[in-house]
Protein backbone atom coordinates (compact mmCIF):
# COMPACT_ATOMS: atom_id res chain seq x y z
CA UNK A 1 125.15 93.97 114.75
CA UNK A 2 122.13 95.63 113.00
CA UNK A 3 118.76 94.72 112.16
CA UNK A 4 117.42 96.95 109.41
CA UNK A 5 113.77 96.62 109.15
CA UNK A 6 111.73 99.75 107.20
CA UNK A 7 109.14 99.89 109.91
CA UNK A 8 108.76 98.93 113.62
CA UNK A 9 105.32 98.43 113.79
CA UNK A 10 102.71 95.61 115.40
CA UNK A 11 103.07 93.02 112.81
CA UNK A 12 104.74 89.50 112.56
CA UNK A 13 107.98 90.70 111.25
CA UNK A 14 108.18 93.49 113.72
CA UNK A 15 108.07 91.24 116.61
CA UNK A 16 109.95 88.61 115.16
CA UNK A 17 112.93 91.14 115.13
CA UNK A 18 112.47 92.33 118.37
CA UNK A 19 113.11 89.39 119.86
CA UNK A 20 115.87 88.22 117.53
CA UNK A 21 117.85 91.67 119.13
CA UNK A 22 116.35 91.36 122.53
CA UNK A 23 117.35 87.72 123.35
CA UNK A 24 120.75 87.21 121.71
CA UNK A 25 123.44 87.01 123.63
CA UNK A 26 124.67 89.70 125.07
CA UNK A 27 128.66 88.26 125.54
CA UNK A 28 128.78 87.74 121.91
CA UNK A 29 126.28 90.64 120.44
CA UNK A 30 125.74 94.00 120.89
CA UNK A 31 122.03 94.29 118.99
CA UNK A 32 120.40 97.34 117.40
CA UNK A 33 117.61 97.96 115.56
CA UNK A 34 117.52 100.55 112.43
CA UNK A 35 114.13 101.30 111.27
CA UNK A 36 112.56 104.21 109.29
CA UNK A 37 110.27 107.04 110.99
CA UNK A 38 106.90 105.58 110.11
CA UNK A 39 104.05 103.51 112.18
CA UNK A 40 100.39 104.13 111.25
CA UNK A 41 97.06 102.40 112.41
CA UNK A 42 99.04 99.22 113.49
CA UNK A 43 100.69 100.55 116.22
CA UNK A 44 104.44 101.17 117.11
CA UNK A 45 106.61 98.47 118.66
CA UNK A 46 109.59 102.15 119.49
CA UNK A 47 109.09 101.82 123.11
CA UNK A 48 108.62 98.31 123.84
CA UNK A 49 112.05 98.13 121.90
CA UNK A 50 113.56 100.38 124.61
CA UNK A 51 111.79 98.66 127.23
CA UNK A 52 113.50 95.66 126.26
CA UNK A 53 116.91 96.96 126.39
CA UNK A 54 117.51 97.56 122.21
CA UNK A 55 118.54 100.47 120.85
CA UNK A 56 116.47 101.85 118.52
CA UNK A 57 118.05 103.79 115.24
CA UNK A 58 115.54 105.87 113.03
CA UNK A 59 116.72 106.73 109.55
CA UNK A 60 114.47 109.30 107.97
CA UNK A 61 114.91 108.11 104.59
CA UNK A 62 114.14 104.24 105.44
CA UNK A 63 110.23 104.36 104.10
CA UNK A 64 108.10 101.29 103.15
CA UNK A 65 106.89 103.07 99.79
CA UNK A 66 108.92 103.14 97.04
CA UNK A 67 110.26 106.58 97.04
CA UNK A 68 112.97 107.09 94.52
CA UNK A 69 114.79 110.31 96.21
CA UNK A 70 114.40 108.63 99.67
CA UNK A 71 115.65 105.34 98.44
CA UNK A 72 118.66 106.78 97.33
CA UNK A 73 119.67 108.87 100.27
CA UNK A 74 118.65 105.97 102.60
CA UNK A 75 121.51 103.96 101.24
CA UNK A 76 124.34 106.39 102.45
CA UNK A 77 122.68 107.08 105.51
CA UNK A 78 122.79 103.61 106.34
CA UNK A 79 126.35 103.13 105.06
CA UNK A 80 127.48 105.73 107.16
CA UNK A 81 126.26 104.76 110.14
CA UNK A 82 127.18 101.19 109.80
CA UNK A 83 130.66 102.68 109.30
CA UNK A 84 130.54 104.82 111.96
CA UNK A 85 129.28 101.91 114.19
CA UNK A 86 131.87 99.49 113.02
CA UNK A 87 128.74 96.86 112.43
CA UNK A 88 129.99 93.56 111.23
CA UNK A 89 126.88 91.73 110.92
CA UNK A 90 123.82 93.30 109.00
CA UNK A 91 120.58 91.22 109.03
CA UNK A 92 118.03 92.85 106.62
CA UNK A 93 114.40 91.78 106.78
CA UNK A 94 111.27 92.21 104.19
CA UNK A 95 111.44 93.46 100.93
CA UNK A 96 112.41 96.98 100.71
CA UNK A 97 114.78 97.36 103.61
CA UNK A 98 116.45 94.45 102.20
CA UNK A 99 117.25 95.93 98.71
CA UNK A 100 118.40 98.99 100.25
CA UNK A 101 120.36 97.51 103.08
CA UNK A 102 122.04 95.22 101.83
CA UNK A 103 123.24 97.61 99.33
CA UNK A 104 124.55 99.95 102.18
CA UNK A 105 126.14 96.99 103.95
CA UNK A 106 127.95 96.41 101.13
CA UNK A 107 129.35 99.41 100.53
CA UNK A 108 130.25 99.87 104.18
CA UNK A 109 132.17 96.45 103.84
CA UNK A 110 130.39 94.73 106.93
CA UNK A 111 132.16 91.15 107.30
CA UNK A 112 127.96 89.44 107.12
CA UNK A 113 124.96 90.06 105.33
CA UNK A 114 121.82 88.21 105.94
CA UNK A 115 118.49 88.88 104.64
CA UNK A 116 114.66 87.60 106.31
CA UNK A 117 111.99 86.87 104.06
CA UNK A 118 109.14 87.64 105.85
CA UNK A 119 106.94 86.68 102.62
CA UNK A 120 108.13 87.88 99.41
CA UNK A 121 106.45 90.93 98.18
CA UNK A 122 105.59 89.19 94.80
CA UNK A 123 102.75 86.86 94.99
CA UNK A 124 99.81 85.91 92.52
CA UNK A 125 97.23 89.12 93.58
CA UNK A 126 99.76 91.78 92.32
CA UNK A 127 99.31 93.50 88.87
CA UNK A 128 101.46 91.37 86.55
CA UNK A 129 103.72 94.37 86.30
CA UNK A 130 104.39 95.05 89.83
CA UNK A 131 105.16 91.40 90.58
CA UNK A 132 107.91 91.45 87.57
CA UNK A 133 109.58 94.35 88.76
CA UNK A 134 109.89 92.90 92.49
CA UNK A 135 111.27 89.75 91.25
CA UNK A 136 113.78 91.62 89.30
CA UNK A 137 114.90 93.84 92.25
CA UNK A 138 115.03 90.65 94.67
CA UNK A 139 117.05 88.41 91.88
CA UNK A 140 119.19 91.66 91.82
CA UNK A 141 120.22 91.46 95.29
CA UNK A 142 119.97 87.82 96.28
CA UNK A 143 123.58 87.92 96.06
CA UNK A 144 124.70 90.41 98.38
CA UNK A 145 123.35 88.40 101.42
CA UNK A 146 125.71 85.17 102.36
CA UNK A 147 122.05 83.91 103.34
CA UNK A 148 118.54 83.88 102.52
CA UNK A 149 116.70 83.37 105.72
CA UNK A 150 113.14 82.05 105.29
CA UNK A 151 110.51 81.72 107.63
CA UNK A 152 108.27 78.97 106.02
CA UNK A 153 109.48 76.31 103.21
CA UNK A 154 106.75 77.64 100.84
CA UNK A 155 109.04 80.77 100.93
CA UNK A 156 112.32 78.84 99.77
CA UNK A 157 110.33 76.96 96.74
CA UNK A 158 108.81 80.54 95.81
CA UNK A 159 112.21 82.22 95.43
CA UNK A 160 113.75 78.95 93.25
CA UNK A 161 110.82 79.28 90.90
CA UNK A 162 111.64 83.09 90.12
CA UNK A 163 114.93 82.79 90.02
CA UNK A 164 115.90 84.94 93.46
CA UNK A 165 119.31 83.33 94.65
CA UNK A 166 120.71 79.71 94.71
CA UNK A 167 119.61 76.99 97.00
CA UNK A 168 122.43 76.54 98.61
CA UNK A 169 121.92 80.70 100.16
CA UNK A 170 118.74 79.84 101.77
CA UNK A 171 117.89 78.66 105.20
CA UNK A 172 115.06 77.69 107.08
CA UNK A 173 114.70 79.45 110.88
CA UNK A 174 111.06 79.56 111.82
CA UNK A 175 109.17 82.71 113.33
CA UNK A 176 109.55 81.80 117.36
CA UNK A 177 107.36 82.83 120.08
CA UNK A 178 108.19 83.13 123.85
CA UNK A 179 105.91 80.18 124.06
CA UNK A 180 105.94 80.49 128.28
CA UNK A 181 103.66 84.01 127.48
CA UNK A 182 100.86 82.25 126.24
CA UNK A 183 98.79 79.47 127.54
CA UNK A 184 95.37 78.60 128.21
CA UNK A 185 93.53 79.89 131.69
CA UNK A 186 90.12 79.80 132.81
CA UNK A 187 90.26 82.34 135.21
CA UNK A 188 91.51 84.36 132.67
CA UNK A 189 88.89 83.37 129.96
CA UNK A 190 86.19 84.75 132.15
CA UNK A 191 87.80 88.05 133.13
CA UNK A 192 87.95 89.06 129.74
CA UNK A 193 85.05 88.16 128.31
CA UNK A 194 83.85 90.11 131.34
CA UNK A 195 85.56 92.95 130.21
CA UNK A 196 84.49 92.48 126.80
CA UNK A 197 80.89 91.95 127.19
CA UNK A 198 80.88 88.55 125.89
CA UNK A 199 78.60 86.24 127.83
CA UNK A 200 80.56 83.44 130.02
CA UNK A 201 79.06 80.49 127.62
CA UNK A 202 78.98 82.20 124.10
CA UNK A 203 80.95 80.41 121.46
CA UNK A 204 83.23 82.92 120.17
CA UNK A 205 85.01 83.00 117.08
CA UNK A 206 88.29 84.96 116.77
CA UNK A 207 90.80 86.71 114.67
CA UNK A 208 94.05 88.70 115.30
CA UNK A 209 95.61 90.89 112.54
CA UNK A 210 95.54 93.76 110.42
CA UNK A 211 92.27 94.72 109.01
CA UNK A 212 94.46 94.93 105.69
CA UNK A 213 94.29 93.41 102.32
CA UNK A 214 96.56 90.94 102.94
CA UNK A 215 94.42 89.55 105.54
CA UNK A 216 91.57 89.53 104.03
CA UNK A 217 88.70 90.56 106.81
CA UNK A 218 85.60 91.12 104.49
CA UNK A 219 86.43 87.46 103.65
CA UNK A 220 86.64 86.72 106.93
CA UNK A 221 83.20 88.26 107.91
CA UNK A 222 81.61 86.73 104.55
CA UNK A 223 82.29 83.53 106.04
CA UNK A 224 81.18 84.43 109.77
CA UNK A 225 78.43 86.51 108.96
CA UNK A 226 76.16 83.59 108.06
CA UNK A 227 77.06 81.77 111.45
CA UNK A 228 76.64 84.34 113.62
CA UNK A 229 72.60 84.99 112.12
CA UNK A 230 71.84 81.33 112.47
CA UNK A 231 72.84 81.48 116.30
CA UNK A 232 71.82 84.60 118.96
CA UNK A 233 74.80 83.27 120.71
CA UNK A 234 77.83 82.70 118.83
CA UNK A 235 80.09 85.93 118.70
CA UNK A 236 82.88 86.96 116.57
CA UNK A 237 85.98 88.81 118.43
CA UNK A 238 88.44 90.45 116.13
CA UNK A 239 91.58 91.84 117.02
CA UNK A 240 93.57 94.94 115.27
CA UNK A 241 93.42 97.71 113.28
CA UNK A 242 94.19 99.20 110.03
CA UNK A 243 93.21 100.65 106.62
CA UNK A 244 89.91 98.59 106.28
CA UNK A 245 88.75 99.13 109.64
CA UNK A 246 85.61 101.72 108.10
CA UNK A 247 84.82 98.21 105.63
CA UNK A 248 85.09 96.24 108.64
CA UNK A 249 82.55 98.59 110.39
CA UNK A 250 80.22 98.93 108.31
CA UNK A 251 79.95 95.33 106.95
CA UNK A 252 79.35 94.48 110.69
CA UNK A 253 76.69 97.48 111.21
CA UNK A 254 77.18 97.68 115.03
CA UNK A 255 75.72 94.20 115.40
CA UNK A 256 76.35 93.26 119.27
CA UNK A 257 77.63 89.85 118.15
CA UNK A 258 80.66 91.00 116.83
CA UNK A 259 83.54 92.68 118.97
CA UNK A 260 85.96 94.92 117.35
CA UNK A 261 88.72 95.98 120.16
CA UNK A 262 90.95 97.57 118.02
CA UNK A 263 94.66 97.51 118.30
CA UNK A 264 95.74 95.48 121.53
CA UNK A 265 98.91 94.69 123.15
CA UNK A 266 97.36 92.24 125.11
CA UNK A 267 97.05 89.31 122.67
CA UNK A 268 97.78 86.22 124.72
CA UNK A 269 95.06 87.21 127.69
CA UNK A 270 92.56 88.17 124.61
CA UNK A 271 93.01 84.79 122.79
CA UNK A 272 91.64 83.00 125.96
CA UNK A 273 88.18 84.49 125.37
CA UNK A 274 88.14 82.50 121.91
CA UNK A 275 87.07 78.81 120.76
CA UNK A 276 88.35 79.22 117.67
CA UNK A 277 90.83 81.47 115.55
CA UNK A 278 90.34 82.13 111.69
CA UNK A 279 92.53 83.48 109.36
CA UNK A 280 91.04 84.26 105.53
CA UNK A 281 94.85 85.38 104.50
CA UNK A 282 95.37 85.96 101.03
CA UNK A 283 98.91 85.34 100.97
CA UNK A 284 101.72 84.74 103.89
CA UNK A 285 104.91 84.62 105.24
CA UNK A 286 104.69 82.48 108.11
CA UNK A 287 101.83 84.60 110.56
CA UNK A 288 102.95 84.34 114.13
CA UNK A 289 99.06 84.84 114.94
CA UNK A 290 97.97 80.82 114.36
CA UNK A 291 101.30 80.06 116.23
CA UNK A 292 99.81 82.44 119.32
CA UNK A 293 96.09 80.67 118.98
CA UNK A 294 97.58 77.22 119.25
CA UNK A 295 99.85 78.28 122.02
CA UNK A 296 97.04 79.27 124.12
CA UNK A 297 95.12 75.69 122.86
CA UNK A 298 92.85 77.85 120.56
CA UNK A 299 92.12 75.38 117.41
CA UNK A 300 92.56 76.86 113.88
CA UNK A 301 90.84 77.42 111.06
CA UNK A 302 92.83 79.33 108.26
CA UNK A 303 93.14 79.61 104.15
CA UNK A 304 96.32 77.60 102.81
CA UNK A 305 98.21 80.78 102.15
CA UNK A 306 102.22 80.64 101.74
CA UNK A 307 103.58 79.53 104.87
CA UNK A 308 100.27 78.84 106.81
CA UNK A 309 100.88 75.10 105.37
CA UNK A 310 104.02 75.25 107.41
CA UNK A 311 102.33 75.79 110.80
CA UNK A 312 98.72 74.19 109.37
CA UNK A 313 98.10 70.58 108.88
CA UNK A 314 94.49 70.12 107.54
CA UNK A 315 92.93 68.05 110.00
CA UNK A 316 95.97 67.44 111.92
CA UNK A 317 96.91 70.67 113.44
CA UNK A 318 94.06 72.71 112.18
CA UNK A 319 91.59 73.06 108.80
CA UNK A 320 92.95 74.63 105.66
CA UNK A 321 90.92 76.03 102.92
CA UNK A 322 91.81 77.12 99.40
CA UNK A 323 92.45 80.77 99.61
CA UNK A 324 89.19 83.34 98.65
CA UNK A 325 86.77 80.32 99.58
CA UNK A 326 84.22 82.11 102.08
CA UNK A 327 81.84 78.73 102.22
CA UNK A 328 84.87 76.72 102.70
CA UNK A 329 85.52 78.69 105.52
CA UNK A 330 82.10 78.87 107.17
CA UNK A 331 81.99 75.32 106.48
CA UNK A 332 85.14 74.23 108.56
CA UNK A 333 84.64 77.48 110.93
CA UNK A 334 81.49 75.65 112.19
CA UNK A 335 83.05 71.75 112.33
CA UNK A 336 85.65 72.98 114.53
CA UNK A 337 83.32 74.94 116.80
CA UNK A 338 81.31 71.30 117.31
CA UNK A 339 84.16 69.62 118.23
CA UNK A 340 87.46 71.64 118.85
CA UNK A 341 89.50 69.87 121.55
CA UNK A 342 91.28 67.25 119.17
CA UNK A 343 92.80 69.89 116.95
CA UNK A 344 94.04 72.05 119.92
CA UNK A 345 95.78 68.85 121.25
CA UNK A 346 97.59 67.70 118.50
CA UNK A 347 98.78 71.05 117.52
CA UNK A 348 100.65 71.64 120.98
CA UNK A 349 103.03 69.02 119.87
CA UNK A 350 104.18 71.21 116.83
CA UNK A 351 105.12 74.01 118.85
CA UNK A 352 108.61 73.41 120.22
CA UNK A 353 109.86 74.29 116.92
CA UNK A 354 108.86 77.81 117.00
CA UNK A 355 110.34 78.61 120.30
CA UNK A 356 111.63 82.14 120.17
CA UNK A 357 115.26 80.74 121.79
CA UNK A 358 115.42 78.19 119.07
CA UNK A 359 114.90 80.83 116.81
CA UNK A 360 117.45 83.18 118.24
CA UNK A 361 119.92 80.12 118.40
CA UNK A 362 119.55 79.31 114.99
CA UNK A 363 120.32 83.05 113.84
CA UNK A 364 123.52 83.65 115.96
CA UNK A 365 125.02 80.37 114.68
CA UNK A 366 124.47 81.95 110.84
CA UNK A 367 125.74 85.43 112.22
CA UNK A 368 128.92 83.96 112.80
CA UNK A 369 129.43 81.78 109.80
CA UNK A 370 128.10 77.99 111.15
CA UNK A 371 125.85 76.82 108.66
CA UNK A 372 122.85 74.93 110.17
């Protein structure tokens, strides 16, 4: 079976279909993973795919742009080799590697086609244009997958509304972790704020993601900024890289309470250093990141994007705030940070759901036909 994917980078997606290929059962599966030739600033998941025993396919012509000319030779490239590979089950994920592989599957006959949404790429801060023209392309293809996978409900009720496929396509298999990597530990706490330079008692304030549009960092600091010059103390850790990095940079003008460490593969030891994790998203799929934070009994504070309502409960499992709101932000930011052990309790009991074997589980029953 192959999982088509346009870009094997660090991201949500990414990991999500690592692990769908590098726990499934190895009696019943034999896993690969077809990508296209690009990473960037976010990092490249290539060789912790081999680590983990995948093989790892790179098509030329799979790009995340649109690309007209490379579009159209990355459909027989894919065809071919899901000929020559005698696939039977293709599992497409995001936007444009599922428009043009589920077009090659297709035409290479495999028995199953199955398509992710890892959040649609049509949402409410596109150019009305743009958003028309991706809603056309997905309603045009909805019905070459058997299934519509979805991440987060929010995802299923989006789709309905612009007309991409019929209810009865779509599914619901959450985004799993391997929940037994993360955890809280406070030897571990103190070694890397130690390494960090963060002083042992500082409340910190954290983040994990790209510094992208999508997730919104200049938000993110508009709302931390404030906190951080009303208290010598408090410091603000953010995780990742990416095209706003230089906006990050300067907007934080090498203050010393704010940590920047770049892109990290060490994400469950560097979420013990934090007493909170915010997320100023403008728009979701269902990010993995809030599921890592409350695996590790960080409490969270994020904006109601998409599928963050699926993994946030306002003042059950976390606080939500209306997307682009940088007060609301500070404002819940700094009740959590007074009082952030009820929320880190309560949202432990949510997690079983997003086990990464559940996940797994849930896919292989769809690969062969069971419907769930």
């Amino acid at each position: 079976m192959a999982h088509v994917i346009t870009r094997m980078i660090v991201g949500g997606a990414q990991e999500t279909v690592l692990l769908a290929a590098a726990l499934a059962d190895r009696s019943r599966f034999e896993p690969l993973i077809v990508c296209g030739p690009q990473t960037g600033s976010e990092g490249s998941l290539h060789e912790e795919v081999r680590r983990r025993g995948v093989e790892l396919v790179v098509v030329p012509d799979l790009v995340r742009e649109v690309d007209p000319l490379r579009d159209v030779r990355a459909v027989p490239a894919l065809t071919r080799l899901f000929r020559q590979r005698g696939i039977d089950v293709v599992h497409t994920n995001s936007s444009k590697a599922g428009i043009v592989g589920r077009l090659a599957a297709r035409r290479a006959g495999a028995p199953r086609v199955l398509h992710t949404v890892h959040g649609w790429p049509f949402h409410d801060q596109q150019p009305v244009l743009a958003r028309a023209v991706w809603q056309s392309l997905e309603r045009r293809t909805a019905p070459l997958a058997e299934r519509l996978v979805v991440v987060a409900d929010a995802d299923r009720a989006k789709g309905l509304a612009a007309g991409v496929g019929t209810a009865d396509q779509y599914v619901t298999v959450r985004s799993g972790l391997e929940l037994d990597d993360y955890g809280f530990n406070p030897a571990l706490r103190a070694a890397v704020r130690a390494e960090l330079g963060i002083p042992a008692g500082a409340p910190v304030i954290g983040s994990v993601g790209r510094l992208s549009p999508q997730k919104d960092p200049l938000l993110l600091l508009d709302a931390v900024l404030p906190l951080l010059r009303a208290d010598p103390e408090l410091r603000l850790l953010l995780v990742g890289d990416g095209p706003l990095r230089p906006a990050v940079e300067r907007a934080v003008s090498g203050s010393a309470q704010v940590v920047l460490t770049g892109l990290r593969r060490d994400v469950p030891r560097l979420l013990n250093a934090m007493d909170v994790f915010v997320l100023a998203s403008r728009w979701e799929g269902l990010p993995r990141t809030l599921l890592q934070a409350m695996a590790t009994n960080v409490p969270v504070v994020a904006t109601d994007a998409d599928g963050v309502r699926d993994v946030v409960v306002d003042g059950v499992t976390g606080r939500l705030v209306r997307r682009g709101n940088a007060d609301g932000l500070r404002a819940a930011t700094a009740d959590v940070l007074a009082d952030p052990g009820t929320l880190a309790e309560r949202a432990t009991a949510h997690l079983p759901e997003f086990d990464a074997r559940r996940m797994v589980a849930r896919l292989e029953r769809l690969y062969v036909g069971e419907t769930l």
